[in-house]
N, C-alpha and C. Protein backbone atom coordinates (compact mmCIF):
# COMPACT_ATOMS: atom_id res chain seq x y z
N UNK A 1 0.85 -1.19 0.00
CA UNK A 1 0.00 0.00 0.00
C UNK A 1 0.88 1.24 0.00
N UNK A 2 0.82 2.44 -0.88
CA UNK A 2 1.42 3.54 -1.07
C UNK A 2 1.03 4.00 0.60
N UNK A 3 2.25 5.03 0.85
CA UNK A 3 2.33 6.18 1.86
C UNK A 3 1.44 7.25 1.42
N UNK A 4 0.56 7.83 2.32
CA UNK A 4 -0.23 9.06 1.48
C UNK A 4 -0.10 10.05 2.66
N UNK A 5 1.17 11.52 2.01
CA UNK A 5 0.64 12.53 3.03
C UNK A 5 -0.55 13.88 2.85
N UNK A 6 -0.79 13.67 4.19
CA UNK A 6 -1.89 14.88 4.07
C UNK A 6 -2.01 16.09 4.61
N UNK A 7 -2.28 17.21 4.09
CA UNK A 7 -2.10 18.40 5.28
C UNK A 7 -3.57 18.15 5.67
N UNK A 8 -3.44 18.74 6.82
CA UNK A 8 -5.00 19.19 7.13
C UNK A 8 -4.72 20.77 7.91
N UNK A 9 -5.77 21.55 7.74
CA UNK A 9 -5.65 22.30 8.92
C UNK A 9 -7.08 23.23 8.73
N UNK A 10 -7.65 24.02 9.78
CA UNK A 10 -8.67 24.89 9.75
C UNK A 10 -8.34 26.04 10.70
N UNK A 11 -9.29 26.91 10.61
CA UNK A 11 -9.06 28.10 10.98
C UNK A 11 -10.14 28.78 11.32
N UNK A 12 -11.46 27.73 11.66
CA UNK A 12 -12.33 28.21 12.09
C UNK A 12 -13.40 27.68 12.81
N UNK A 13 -14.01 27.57 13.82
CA UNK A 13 -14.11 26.95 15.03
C UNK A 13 -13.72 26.55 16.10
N UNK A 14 -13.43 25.39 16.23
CA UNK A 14 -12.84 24.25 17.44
C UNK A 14 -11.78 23.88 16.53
N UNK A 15 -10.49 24.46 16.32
CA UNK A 15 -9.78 24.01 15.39
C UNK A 15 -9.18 22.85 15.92
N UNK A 16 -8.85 22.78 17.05
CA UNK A 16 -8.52 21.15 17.77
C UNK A 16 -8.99 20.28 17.33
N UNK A 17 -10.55 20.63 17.91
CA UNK A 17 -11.61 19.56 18.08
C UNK A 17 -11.74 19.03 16.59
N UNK A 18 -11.66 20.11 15.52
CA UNK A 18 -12.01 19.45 13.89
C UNK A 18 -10.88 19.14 13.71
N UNK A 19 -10.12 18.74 13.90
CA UNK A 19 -8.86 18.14 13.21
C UNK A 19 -8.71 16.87 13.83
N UNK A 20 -9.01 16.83 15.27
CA UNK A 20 -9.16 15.74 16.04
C UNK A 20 -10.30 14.63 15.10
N UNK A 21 -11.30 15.42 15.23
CA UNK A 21 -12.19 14.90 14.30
C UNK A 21 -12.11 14.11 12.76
N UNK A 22 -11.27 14.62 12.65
CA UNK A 22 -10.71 14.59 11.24
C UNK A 22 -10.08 13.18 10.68
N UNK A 23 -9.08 12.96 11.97
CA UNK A 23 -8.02 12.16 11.86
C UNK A 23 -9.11 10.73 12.22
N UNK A 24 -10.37 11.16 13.22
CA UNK A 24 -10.92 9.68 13.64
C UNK A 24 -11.51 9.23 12.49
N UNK A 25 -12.36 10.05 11.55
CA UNK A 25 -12.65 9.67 10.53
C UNK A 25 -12.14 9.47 9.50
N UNK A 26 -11.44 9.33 9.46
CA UNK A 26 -9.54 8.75 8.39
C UNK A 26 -10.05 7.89 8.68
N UNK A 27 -9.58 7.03 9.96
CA UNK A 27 -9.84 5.77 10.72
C UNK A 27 -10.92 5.19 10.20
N UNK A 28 -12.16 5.91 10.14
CA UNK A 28 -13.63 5.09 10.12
C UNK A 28 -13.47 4.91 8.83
N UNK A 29 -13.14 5.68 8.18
CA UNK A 29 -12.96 5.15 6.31
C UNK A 29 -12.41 4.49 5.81
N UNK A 30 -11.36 3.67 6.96
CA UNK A 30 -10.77 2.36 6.41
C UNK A 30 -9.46 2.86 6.62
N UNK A 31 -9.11 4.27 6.10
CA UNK A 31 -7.54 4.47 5.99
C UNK A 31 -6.68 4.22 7.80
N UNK A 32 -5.56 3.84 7.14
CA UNK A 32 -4.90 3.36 8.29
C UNK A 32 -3.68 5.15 8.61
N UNK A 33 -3.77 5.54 9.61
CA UNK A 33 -3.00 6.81 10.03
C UNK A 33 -2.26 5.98 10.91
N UNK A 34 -1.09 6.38 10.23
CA UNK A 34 0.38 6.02 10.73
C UNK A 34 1.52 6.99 11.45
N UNK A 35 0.85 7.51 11.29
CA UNK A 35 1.89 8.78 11.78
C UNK A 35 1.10 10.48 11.67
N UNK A 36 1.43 11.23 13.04
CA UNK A 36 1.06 12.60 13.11
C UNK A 36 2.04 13.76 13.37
N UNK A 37 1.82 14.81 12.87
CA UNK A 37 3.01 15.80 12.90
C UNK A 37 2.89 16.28 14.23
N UNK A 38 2.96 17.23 15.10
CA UNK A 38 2.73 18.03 16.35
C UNK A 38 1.94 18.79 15.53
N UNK A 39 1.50 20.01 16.03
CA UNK A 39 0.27 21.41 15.45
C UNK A 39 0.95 22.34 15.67
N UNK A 40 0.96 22.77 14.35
CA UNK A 40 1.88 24.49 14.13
C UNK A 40 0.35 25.33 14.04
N UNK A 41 0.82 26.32 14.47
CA UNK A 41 -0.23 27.57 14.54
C UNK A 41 0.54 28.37 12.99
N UNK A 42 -0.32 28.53 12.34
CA UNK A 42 -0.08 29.02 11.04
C UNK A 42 -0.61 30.41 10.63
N UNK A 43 -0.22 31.41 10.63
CA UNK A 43 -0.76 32.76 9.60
C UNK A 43 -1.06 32.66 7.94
N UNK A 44 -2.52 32.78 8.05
CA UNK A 44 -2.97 32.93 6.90
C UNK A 44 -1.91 33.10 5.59
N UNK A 45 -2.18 32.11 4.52
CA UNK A 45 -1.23 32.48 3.11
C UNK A 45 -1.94 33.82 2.04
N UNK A 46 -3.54 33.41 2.69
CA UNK A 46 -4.11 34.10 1.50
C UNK A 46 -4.90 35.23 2.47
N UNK A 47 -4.77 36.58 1.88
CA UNK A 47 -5.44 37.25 2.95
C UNK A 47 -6.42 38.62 1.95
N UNK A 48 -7.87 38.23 2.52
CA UNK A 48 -8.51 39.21 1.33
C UNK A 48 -8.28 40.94 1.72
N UNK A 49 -8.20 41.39 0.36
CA UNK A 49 -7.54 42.92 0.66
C UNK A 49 -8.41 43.50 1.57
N UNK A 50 -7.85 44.31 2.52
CA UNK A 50 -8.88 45.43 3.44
C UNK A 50 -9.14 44.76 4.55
N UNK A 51 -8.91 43.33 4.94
CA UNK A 51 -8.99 43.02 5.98
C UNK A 51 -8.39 42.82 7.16
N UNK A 52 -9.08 43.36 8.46
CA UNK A 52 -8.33 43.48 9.62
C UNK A 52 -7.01 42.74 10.38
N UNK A 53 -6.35 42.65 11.12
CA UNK A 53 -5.68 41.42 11.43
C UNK A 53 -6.97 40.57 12.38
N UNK A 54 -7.76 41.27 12.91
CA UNK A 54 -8.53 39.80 14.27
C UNK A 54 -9.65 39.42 13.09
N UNK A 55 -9.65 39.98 11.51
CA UNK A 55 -10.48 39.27 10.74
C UNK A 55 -9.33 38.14 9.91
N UNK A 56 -8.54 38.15 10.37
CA UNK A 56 -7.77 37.12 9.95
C UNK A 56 -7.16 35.59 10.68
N UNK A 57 -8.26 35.08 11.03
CA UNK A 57 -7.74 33.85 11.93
C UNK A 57 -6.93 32.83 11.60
N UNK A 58 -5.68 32.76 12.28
CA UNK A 58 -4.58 31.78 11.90
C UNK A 58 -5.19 30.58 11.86
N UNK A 59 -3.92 29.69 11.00
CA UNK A 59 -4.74 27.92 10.92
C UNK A 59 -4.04 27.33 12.25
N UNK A 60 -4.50 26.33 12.59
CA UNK A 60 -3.85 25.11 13.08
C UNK A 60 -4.01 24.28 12.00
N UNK A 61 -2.67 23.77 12.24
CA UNK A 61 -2.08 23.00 10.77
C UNK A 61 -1.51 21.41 11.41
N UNK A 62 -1.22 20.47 10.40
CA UNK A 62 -0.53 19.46 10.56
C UNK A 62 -0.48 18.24 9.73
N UNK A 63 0.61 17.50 9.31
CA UNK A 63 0.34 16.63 8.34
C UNK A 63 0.51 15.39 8.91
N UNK A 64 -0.67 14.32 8.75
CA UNK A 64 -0.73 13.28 8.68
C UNK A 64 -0.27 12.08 7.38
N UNK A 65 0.73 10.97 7.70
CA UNK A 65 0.88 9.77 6.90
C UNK A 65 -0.01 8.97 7.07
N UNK A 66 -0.63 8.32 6.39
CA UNK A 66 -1.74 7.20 6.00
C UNK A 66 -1.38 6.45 4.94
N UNK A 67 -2.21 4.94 5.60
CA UNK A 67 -1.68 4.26 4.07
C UNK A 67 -3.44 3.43 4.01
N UNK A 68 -3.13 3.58 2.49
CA UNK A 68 -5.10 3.37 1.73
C UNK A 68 -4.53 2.36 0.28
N UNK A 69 -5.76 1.94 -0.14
CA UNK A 69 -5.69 1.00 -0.87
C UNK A 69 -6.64 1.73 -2.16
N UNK A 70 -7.12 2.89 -1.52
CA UNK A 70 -8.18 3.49 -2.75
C UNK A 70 -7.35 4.53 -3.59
N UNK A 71 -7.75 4.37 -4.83
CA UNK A 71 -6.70 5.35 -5.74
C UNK A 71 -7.14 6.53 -5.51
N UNK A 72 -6.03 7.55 -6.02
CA UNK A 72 -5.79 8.90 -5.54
C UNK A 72 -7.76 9.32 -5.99
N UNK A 73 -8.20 9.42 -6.70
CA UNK A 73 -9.83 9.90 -7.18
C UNK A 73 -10.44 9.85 -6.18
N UNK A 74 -10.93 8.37 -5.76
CA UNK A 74 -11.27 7.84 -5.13
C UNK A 74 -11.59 8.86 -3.00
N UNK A 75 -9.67 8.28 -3.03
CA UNK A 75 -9.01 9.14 -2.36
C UNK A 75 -9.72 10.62 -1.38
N UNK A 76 -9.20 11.61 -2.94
CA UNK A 76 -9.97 12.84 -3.13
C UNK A 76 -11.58 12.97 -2.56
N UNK A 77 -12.12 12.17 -2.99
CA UNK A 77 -13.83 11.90 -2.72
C UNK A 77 -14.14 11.74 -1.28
N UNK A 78 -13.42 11.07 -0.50
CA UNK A 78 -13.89 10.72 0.44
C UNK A 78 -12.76 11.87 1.47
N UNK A 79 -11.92 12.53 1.12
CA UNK A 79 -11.46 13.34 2.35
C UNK A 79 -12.62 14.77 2.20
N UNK A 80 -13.06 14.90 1.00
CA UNK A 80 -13.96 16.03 0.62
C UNK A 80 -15.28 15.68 1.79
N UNK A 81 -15.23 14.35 1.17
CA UNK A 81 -17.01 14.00 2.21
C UNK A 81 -16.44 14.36 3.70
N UNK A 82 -15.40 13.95 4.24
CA UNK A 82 -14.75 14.36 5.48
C UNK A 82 -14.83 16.11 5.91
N UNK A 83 -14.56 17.02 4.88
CA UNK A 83 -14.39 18.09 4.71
C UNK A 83 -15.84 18.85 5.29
N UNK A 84 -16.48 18.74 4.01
CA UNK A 84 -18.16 18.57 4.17
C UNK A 84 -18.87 18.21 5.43
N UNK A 85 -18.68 16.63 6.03
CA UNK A 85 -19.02 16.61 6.87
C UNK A 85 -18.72 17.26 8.23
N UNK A 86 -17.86 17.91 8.47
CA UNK A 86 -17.41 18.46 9.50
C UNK A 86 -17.46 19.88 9.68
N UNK A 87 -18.24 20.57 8.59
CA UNK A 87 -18.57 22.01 8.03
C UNK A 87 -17.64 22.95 7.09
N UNK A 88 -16.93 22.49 6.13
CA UNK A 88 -16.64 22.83 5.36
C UNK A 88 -17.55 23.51 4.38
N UNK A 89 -17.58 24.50 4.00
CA UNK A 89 -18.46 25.19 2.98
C UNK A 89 -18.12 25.45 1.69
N UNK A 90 -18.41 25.26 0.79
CA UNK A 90 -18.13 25.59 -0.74
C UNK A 90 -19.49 26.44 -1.27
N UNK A 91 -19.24 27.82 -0.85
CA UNK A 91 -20.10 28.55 -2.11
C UNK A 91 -20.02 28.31 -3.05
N UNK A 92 -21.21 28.28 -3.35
CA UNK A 92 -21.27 28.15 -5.48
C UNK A 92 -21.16 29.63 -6.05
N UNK A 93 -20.91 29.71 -6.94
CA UNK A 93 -20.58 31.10 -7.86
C UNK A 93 -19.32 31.81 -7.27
N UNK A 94 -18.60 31.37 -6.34
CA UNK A 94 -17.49 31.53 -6.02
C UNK A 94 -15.99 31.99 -7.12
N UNK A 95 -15.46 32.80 -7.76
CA UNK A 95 -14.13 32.52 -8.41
C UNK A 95 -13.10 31.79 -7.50
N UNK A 96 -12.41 30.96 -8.35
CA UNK A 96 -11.23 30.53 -7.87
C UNK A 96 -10.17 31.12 -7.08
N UNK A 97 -10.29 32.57 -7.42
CA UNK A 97 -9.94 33.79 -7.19
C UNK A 97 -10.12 33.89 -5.20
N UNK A 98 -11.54 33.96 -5.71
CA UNK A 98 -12.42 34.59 -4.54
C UNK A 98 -12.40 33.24 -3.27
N UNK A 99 -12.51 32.37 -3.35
CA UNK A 99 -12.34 30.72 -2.72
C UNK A 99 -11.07 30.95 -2.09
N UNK A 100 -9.80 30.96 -2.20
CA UNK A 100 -8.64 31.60 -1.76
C UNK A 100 -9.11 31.80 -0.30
N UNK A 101 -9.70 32.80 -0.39
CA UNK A 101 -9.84 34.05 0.98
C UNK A 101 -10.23 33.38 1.49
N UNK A 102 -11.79 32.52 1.31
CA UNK A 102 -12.40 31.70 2.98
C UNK A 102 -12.07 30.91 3.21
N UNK A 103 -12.13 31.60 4.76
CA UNK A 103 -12.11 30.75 5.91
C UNK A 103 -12.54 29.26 6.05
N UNK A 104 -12.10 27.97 6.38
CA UNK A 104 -12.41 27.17 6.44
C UNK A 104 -12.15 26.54 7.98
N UNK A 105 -12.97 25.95 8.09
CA UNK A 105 -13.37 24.29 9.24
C UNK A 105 -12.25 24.11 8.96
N UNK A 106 -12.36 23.33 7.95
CA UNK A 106 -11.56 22.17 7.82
C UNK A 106 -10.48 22.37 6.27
N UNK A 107 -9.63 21.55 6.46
CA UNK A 107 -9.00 21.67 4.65
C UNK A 107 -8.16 20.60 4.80
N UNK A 108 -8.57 19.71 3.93
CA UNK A 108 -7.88 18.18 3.76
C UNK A 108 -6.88 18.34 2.23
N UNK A 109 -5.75 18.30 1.68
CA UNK A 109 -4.97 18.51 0.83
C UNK A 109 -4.12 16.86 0.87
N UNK A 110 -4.03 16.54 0.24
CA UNK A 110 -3.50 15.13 -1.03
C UNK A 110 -1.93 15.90 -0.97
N UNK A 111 -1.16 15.85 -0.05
CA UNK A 111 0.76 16.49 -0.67
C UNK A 111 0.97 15.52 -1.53
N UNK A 112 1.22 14.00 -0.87
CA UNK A 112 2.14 13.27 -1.91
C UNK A 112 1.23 11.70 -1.95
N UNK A 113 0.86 10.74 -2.81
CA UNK A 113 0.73 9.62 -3.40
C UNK A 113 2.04 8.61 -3.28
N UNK A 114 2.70 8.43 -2.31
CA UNK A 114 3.48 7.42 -2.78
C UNK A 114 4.54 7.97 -3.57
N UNK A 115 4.68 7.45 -4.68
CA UNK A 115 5.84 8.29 -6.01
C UNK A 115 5.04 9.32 -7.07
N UNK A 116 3.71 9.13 -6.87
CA UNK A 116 2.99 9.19 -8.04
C UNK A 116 2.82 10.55 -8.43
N UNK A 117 2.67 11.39 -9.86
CA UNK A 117 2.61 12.07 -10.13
C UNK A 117 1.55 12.35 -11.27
N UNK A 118 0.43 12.76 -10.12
CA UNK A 118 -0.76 13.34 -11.42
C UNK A 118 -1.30 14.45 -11.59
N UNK A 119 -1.63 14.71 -12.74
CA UNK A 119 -1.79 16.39 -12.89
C UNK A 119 -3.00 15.83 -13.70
N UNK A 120 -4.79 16.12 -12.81
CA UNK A 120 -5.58 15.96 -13.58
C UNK A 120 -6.02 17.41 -14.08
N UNK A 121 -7.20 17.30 -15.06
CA UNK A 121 -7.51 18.89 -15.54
C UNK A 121 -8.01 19.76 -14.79
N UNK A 122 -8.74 19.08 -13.23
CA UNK A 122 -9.43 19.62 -12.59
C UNK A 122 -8.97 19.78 -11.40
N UNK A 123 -9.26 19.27 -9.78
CA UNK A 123 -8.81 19.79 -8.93
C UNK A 123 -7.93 18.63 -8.32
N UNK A 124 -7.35 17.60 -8.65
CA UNK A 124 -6.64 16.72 -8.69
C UNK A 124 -4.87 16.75 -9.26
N UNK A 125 -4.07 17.34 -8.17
CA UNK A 125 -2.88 17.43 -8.50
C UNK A 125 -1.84 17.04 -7.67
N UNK A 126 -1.00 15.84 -7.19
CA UNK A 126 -0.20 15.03 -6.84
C UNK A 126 1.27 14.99 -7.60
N UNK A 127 2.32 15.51 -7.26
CA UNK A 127 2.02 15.91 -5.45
C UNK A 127 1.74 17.42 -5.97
N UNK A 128 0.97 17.66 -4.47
CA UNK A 128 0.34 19.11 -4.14
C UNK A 128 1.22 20.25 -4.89
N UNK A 129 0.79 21.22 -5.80
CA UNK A 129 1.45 22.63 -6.50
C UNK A 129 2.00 22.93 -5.49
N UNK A 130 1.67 23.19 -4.76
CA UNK A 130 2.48 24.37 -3.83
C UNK A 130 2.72 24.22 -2.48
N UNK A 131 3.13 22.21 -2.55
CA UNK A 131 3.36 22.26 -0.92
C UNK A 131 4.93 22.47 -0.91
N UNK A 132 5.99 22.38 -1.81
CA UNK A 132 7.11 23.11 -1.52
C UNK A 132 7.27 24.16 -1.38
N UNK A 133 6.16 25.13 -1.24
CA UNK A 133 6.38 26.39 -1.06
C UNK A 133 6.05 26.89 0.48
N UNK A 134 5.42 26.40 0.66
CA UNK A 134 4.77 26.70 1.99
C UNK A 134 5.07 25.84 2.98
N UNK A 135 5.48 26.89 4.50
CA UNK A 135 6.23 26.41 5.63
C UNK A 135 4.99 25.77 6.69
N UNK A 136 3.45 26.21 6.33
CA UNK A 136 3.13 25.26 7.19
C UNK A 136 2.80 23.70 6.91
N UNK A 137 3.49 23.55 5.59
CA UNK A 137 3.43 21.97 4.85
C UNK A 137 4.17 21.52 5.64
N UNK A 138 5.57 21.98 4.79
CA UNK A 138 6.59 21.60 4.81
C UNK A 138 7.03 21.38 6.46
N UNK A 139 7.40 22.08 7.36
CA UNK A 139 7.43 22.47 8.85
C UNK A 139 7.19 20.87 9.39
N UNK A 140 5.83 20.98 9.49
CA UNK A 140 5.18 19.50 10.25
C UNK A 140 5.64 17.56 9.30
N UNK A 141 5.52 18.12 7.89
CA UNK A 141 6.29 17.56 7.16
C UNK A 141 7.30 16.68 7.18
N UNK A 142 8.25 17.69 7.50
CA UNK A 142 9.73 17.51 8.26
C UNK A 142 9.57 16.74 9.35
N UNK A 143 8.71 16.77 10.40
CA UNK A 143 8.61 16.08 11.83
C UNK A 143 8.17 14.67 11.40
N UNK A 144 8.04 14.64 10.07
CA UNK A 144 7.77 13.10 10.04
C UNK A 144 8.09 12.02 9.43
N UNK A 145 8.82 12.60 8.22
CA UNK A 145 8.97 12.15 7.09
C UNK A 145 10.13 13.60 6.32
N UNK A 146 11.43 13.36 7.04
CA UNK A 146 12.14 14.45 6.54
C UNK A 146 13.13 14.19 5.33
N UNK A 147 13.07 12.48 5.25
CA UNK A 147 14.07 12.20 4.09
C UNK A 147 12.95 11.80 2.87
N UNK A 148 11.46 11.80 2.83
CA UNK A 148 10.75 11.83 1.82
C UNK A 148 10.97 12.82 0.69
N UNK A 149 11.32 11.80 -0.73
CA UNK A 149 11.99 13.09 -1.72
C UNK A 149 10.74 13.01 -2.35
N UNK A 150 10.73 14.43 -2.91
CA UNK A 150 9.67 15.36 -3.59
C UNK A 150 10.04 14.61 -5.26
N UNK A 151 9.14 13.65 -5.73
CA UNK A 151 9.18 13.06 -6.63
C UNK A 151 8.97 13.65 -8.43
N UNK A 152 9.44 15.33 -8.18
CA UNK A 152 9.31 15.86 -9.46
C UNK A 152 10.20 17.04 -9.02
N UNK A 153 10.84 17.31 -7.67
CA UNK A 153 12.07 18.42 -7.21
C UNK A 153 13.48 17.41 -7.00
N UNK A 154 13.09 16.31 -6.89
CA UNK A 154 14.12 15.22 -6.06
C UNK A 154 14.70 15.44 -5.42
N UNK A 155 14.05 16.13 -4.05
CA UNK A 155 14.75 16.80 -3.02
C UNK A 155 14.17 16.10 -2.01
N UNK A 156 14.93 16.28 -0.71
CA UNK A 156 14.14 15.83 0.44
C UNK A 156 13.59 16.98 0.86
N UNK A 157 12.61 16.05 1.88
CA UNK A 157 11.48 17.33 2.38
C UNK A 157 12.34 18.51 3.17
N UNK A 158 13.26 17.66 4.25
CA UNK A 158 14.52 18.22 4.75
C UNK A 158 15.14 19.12 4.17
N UNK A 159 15.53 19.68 2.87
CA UNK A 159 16.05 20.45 2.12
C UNK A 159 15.20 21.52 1.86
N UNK A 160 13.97 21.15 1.09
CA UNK A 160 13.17 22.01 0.76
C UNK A 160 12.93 22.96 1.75
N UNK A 161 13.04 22.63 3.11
CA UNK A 161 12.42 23.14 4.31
C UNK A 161 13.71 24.15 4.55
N UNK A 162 14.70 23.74 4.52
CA UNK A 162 16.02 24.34 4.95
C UNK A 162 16.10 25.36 3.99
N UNK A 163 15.65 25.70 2.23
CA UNK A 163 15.85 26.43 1.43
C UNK A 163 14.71 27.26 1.01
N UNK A 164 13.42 26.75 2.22
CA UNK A 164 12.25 27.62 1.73
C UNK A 164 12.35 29.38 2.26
N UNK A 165 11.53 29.77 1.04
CA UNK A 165 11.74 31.39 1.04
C UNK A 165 9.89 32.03 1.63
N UNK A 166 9.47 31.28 2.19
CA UNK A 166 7.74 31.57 2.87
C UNK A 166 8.39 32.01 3.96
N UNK A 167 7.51 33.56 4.02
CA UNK A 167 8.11 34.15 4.95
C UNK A 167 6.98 34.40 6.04
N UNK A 168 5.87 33.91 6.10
CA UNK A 168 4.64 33.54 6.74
C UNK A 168 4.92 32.76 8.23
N UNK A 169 4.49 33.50 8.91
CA UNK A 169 4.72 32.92 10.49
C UNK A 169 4.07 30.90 10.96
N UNK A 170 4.99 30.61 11.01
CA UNK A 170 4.56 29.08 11.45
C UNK A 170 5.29 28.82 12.98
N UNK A 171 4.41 28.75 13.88
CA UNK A 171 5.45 28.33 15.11
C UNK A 171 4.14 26.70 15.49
N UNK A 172 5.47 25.70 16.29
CA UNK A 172 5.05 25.07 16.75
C UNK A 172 3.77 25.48 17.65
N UNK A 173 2.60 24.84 17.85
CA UNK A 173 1.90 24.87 19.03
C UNK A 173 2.08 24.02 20.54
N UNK A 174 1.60 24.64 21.22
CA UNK A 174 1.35 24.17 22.49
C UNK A 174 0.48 22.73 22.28
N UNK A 175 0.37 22.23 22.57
CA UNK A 175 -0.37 20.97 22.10
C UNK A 175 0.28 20.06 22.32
N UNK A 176 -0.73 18.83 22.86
CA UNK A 176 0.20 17.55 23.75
C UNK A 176 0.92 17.00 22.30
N UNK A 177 1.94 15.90 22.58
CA UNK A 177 2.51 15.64 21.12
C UNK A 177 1.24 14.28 20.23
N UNK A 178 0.68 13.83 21.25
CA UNK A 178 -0.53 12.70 20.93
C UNK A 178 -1.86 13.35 20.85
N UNK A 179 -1.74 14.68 20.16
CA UNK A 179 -2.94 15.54 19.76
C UNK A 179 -3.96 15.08 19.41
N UNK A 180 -4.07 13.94 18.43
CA UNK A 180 -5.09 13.79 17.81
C UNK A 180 -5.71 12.47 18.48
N UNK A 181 -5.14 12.02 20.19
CA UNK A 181 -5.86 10.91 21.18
C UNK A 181 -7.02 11.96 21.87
N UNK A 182 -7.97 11.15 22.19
CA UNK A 182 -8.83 11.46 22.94
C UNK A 182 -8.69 11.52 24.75
């Protein structure tokens, strides 16, 4: 069975509690979670113009390893239903543009497949565009899986992290290191 990492993080509610949440229902869906990062407190990447800083609520972030037997599609489908179920919102008539800015519950992201590398037409892209760019990927990343090479940079995660230029505040959180036990 391929390694599958995942970010998760939200930024709005019980951000504990939904991420906690998050990880049990991994579990109930069959996928096996093998491994958890600690929780970085994260500052917003995307921030809509004109808005305040206390209208800007940081994420709690963190990436989970899992290993699944369902292909990446598949995959996709059921962390969405996860998403959804836990109050994730998707306005319709939204730009791609405009989607950016909100706030979310929850946000389940696909980084890496194993080796695999797919670029579908739609919202299906493995590994993740832009998790070498960003320190609250990469950060928790590192805590778990630091010699995992980036299968289209051929770098380790370790490197990427050491040479990233995100200048976006990520600090560890306070948080027991078995965060996601009850």
């Amino acid at each position: 069975m391929p390694q599958v990492y995942l970010s998760l993080g939200s930024n709005l509610g019980d951000r504990l509690a939904l991420l906690r949440d998050a990880v049990d229902r991994l579990g109930a869906a069959g996928l096996a979670v093998v491994a958890a990062s600690p929780l970085y407190e994260s500052e917003p990447w995307e921030v809509e113009p004109g808005q305040t800083e206390s209208e800007r609520p940081w994420f709690l972030n963190c990436v989970v390893a899992i290993e699944t037997s369902l292909p990446p599609r598949m995959l996709l489908e059921h962390l969405q239903a996860i998403e959804t179920a836990l109050g994730r919102a998707r306005p319709p008539g939204l730009t791609p543009e405009a989607r950016r800015f909100t706030a979310r519950t929850l946000d389940i992201d696909i980084l890496f497949y194993g080796d695999e590398v797919i670029s579908a037409p739609d919202d299906l892209h493995i590994p993740h565009l832009l998790a070498a760019e960003r320190a609250f990927v990469l950060r928790p990343l590192a805590d778990i899986a630091p010699d995992l090479t980036h299968p289209t940079l051929y770098r380790p995660v370790r490197e990427l992290l050491e040479d990233l230029g995100d200048e976006h505040e990520v600090r560890l959180g306070s948080y027991p290191p078995r965060w996601f036990e009850h």
